[in-house]
C-alpha atoms as a PDB file:
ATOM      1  CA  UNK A   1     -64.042 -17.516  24.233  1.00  0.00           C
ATOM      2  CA  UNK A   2     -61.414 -15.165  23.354  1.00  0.00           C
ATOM      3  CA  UNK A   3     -63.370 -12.571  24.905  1.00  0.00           C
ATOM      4  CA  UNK A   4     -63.794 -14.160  27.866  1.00  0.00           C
ATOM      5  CA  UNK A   5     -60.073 -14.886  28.185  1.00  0.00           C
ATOM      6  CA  UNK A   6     -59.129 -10.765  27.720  1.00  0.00           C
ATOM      7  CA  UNK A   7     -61.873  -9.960  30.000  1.00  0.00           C
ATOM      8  CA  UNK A   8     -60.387 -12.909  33.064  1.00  0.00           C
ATOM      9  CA  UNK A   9     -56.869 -11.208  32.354  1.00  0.00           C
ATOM     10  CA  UNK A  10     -57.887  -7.830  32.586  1.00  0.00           C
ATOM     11  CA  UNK A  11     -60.389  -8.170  36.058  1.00  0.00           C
ATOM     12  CA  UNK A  12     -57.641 -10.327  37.658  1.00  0.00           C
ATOM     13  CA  UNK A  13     -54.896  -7.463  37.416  1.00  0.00           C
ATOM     14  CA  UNK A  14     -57.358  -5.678  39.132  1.00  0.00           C
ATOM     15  CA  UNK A  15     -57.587  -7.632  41.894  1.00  0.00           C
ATOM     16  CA  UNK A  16     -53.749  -8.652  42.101  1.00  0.00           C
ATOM     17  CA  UNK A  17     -51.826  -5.491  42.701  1.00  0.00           C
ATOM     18  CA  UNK A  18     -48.830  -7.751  43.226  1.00  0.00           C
ATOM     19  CA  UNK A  19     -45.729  -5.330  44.710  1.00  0.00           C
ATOM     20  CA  UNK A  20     -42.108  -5.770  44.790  1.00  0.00           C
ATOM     21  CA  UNK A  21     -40.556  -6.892  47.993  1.00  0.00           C
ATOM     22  CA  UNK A  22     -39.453  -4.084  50.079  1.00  0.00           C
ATOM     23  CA  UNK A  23     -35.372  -3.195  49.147  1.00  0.00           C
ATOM     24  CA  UNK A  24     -36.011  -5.562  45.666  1.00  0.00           C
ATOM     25  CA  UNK A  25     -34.930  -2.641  43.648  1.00  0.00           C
ATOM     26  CA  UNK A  26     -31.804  -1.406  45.684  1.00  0.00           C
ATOM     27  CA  UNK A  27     -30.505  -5.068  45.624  1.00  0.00           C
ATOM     28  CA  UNK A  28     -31.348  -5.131  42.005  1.00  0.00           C
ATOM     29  CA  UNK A  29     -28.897  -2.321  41.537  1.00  0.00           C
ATOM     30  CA  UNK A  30     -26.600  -3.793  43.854  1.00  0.00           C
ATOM     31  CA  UNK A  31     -26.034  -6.863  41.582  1.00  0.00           C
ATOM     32  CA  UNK A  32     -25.968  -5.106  38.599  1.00  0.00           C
ATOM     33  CA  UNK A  33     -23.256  -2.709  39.893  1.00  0.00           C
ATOM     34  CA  UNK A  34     -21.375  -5.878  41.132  1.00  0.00           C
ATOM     35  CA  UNK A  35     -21.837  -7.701  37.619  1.00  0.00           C
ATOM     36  CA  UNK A  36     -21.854  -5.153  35.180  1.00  0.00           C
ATOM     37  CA  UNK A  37     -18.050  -3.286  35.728  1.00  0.00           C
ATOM     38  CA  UNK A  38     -16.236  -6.529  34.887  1.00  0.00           C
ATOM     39  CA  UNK A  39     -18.156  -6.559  31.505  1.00  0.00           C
ATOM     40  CA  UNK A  40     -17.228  -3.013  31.035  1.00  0.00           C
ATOM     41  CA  UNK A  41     -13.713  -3.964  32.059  1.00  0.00           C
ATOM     42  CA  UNK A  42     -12.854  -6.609  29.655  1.00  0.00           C
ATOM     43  CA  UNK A  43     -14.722  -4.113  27.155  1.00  0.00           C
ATOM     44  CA  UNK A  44     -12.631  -1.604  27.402  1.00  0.00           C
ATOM     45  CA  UNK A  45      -9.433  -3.811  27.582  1.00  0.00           C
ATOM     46  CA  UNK A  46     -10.537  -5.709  24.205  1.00  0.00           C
ATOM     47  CA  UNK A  47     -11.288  -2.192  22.946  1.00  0.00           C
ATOM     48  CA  UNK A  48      -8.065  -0.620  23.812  1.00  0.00           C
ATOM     49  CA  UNK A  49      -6.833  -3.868  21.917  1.00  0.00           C
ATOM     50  CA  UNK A  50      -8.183  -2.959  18.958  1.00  0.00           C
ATOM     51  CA  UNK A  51      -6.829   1.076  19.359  1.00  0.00           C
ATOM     52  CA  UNK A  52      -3.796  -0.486  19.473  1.00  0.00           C
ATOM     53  CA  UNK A  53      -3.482  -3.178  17.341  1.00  0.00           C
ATOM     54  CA  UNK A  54      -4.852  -0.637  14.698  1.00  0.00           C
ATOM     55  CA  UNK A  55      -2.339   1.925  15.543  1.00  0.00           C
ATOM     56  CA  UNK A  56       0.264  -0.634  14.967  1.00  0.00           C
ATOM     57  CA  UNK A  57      -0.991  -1.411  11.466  1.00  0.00           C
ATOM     58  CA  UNK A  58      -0.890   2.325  10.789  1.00  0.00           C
ATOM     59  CA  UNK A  59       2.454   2.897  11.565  1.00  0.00           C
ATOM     60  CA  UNK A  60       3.518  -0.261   9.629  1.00  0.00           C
ATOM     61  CA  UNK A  61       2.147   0.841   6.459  1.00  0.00           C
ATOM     62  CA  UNK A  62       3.846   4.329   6.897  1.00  0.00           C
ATOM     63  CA  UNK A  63       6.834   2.672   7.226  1.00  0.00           C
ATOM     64  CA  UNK A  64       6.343   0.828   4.557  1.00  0.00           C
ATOM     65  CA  UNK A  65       5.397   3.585   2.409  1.00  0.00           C
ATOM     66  CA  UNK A  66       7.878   5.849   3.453  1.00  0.00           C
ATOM     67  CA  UNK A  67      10.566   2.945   2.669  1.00  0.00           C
ATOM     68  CA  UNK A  68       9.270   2.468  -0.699  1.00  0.00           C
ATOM     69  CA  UNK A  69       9.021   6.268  -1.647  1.00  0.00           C
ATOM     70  CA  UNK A  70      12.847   6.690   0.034  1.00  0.00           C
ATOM     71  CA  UNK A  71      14.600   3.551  -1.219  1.00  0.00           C
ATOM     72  CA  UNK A  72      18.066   3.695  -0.319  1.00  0.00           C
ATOM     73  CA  UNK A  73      20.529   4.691  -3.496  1.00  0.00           C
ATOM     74  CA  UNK A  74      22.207   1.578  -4.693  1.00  0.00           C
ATOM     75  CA  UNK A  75      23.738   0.460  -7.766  1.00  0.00           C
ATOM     76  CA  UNK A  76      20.213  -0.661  -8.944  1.00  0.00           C
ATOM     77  CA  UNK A  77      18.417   2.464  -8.281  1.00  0.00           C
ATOM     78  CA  UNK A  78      21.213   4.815 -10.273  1.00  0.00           C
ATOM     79  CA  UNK A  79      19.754   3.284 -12.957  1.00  0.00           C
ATOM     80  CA  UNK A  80      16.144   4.642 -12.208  1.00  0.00           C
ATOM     81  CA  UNK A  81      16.931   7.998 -10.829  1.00  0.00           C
ATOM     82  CA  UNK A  82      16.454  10.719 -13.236  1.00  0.00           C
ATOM     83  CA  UNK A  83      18.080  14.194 -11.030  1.00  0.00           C
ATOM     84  CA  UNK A  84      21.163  12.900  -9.960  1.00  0.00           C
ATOM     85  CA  UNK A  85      23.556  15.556 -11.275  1.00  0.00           C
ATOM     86  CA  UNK A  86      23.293  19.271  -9.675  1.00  0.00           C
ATOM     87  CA  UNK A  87      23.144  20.264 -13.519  1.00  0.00           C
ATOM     88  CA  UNK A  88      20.016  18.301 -14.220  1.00  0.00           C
ATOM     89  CA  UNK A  89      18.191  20.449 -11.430  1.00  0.00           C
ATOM     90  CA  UNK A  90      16.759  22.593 -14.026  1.00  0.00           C
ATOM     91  CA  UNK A  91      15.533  20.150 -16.079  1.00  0.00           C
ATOM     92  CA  UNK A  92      11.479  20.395 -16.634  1.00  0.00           C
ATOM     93  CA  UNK A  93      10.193  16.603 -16.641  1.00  0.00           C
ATOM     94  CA  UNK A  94       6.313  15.594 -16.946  1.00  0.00           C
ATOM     95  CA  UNK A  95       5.483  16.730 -13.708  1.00  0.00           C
ATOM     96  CA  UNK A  96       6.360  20.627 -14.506  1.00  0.00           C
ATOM     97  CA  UNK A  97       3.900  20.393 -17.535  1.00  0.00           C
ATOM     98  CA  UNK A  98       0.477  19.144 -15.551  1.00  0.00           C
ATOM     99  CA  UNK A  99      -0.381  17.105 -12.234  1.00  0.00           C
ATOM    100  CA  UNK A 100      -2.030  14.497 -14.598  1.00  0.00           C
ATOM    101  CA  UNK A 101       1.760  14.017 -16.568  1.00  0.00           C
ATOM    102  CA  UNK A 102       3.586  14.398 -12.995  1.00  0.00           C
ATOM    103  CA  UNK A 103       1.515  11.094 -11.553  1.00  0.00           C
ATOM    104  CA  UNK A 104       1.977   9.152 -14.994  1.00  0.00           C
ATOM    105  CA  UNK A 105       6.143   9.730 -14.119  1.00  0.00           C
ATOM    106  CA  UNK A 106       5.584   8.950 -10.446  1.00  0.00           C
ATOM    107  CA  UNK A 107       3.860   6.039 -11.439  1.00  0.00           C
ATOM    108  CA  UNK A 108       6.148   4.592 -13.958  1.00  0.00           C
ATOM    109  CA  UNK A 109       9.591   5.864 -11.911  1.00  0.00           C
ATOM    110  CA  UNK A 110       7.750   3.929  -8.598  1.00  0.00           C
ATOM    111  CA  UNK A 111       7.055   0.581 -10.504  1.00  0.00           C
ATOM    112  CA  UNK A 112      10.703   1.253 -12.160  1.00  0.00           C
ATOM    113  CA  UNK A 113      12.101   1.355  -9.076  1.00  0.00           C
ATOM    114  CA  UNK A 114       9.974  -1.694  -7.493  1.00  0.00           C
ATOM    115  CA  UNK A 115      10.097  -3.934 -10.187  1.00  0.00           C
ATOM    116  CA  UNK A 116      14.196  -3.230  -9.725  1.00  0.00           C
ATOM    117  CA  UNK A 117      14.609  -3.991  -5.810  1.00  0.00           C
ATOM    118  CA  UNK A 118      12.747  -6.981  -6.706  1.00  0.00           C
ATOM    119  CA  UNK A 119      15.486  -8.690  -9.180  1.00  0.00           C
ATOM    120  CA  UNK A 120      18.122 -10.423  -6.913  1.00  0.00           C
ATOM    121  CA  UNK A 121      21.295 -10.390  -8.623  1.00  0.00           C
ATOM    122  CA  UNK A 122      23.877 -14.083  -8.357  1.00  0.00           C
ATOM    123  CA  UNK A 123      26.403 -15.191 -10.372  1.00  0.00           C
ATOM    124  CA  UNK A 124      24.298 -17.383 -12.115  1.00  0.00           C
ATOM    125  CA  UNK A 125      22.319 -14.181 -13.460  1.00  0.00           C
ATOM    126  CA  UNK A 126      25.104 -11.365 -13.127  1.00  0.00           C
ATOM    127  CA  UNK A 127      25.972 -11.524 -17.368  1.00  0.00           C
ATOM    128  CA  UNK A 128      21.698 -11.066 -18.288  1.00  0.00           C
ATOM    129  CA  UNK A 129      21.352  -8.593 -15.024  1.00  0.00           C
ATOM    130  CA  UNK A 130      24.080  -6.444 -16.216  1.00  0.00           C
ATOM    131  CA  UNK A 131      22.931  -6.579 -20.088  1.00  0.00           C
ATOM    132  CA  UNK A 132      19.732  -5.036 -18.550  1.00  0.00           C
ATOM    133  CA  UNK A 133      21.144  -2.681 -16.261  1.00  0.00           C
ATOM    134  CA  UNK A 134      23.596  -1.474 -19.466  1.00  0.00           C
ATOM    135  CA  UNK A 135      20.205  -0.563 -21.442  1.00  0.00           C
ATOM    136  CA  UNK A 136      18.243   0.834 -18.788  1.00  0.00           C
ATOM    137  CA  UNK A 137      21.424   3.047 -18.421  1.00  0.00           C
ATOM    138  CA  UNK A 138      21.441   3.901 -21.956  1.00  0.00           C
ATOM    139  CA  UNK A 139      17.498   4.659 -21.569  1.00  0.00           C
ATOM    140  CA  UNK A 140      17.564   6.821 -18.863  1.00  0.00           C
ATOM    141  CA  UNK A 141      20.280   8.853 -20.454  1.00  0.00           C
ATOM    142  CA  UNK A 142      18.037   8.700 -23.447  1.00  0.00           C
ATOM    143  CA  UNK A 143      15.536  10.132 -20.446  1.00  0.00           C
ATOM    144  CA  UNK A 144      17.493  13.114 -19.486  1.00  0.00           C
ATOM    145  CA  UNK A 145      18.101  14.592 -23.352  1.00  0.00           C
ATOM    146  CA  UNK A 146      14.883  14.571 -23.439  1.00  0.00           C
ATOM    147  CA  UNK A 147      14.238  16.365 -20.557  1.00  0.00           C
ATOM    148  CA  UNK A 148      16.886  19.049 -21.881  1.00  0.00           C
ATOM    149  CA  UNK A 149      14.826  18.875 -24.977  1.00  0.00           C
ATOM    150  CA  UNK A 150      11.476  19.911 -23.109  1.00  0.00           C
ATOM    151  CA  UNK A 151      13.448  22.447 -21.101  1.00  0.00           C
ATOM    152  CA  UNK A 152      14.820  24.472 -23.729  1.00  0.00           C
ATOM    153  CA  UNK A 153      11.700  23.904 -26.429  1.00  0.00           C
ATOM    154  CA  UNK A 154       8.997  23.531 -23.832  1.00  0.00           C
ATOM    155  CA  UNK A 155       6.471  20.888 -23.930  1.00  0.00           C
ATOM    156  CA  UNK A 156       5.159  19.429 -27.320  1.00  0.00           C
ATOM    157  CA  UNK A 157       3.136  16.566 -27.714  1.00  0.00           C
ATOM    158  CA  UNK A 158       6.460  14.812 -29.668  1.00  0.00           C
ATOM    159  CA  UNK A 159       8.594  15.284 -26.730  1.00  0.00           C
ATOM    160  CA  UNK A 160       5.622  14.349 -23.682  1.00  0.00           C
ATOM    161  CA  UNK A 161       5.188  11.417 -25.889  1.00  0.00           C
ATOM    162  CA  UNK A 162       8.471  10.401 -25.855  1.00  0.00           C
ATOM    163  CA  UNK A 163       8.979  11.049 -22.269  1.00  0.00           C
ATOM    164  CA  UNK A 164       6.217   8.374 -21.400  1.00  0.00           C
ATOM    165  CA  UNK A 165       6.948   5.924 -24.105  1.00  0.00           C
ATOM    166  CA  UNK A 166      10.930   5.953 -22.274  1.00  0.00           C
ATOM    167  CA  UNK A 167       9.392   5.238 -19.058  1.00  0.00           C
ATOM    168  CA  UNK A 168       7.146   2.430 -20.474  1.00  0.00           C
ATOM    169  CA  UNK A 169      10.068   0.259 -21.796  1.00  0.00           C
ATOM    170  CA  UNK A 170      12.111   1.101 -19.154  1.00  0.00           C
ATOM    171  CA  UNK A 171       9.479  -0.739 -17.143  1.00  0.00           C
ATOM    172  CA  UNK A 172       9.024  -3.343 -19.769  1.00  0.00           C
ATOM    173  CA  UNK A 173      12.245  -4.028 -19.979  1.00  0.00           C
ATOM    174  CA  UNK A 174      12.246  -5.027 -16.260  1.00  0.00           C
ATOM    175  CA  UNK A 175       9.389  -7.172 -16.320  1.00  0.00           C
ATOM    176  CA  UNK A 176      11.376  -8.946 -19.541  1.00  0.00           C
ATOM    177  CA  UNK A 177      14.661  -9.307 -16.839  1.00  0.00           C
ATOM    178  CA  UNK A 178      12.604 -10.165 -14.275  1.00  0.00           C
ATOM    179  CA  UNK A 179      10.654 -13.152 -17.050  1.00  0.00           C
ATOM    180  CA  UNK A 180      14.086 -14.353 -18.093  1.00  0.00           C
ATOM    181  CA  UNK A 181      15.345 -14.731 -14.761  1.00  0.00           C
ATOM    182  CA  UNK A 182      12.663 -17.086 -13.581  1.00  0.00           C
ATOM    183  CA  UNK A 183      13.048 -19.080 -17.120  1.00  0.00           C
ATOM    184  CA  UNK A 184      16.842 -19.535 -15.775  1.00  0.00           C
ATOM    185  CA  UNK A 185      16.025 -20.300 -12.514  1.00  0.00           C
ATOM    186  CA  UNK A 186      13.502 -22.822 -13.760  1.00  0.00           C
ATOM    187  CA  UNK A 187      15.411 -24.895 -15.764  1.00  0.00           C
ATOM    188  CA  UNK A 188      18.669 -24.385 -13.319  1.00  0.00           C
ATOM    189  CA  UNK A 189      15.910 -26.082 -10.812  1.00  0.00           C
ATOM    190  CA  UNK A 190      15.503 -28.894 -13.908  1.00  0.00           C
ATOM    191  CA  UNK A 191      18.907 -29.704 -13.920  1.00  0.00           C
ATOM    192  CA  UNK A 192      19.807 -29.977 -10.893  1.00  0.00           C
ATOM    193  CA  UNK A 193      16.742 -31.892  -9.704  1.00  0.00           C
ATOM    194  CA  UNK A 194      16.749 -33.613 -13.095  1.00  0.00           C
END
């Protein structure tokens, strides 16, 4: 039977040579002409969209960037900057020893600076903030000997060390700040909703 079936298909294409109607393709094309811009239209708007909605994201997170690389100088951030003085342009620091030291620094002086815009000074806090800010002063002096140290000895593993270990409880010590504030504003929020 299945035979027969492929065999009744097959003799009546033969004998029905059915043909378009005369102008069926040029109306074809006429319709799909007619149809087929608006699609590509609202495409190319939604597209377009996208470009731009993408383009807008870029920029944002350059600006973002940029702002966090280029923070301001403010009372905070003297405490975190390392070349202020036109005498400590000579200094050497990590970064004049190897690429791999230089991004350890840039790491440590970027969360250092961070974890500082982030602590929001009020009168509640001022006597802890300015304990902190008096021994990240006293560290980042501490900072800058050492740097004189490297510059005139050059770079020993004593010294490197020393460097790093400076710039890891100078971020410490922020994330201790930033711990003790949020104890104080916790139980300020206990007693006054207690």
């Amino acid at each position: 039977m299945a035979q027969d079936l492929r065999n009744l298909f097959e003799e009546e294409q033969k004998q029905s040579q059915l043909k378009m109607s005369e102008g069926h393709e040029a109306r074809f094309l006429k319709k799909l002409d007619e149809a087929l811009p608006v699609e590509t239209s609202i495409k190319k708007r939604f597209s377009m969209l996208q470009i731009a909605a993408s383009i807008v994201v870029l920029i944002g997170l350059a600006f973002a960037a940029y702002k966090f690389v280029e923070q301001p100088k403010s009372v905070n951030n003297e405490v975190v900057q390392n070349n202020d003085d036109s005498s400590d342009e000579q200094l050497k620091s990590l970064g004049d020893i190897s690429p791999d030291l230089k991004k350890v620094e840039d790491y440590y002086l970027a969360n250092i600076s961070l974890e500082l815009s982030k602590v929001k000074q009020t009168p509640e806090n001022k006597e802890l903030f300015d304990g902190y800010v008096v021994r990240l002063a006293e560290l980042n002096q501490e900072y800058k000997r050492l740097s004189v140290e490297l510059t005139e000895n050059g770079p020993n593993e004593l010294t490197v060390s020393a460097l790093i270990d400076n710039l890891k409880l100078r971020l410490n010590l922020l994330y201790r700040l930033k711990e003790q504030l949020n104890d104080l504003n916790t139980s300020e929020e206990v007693v006054n909703h207690g």
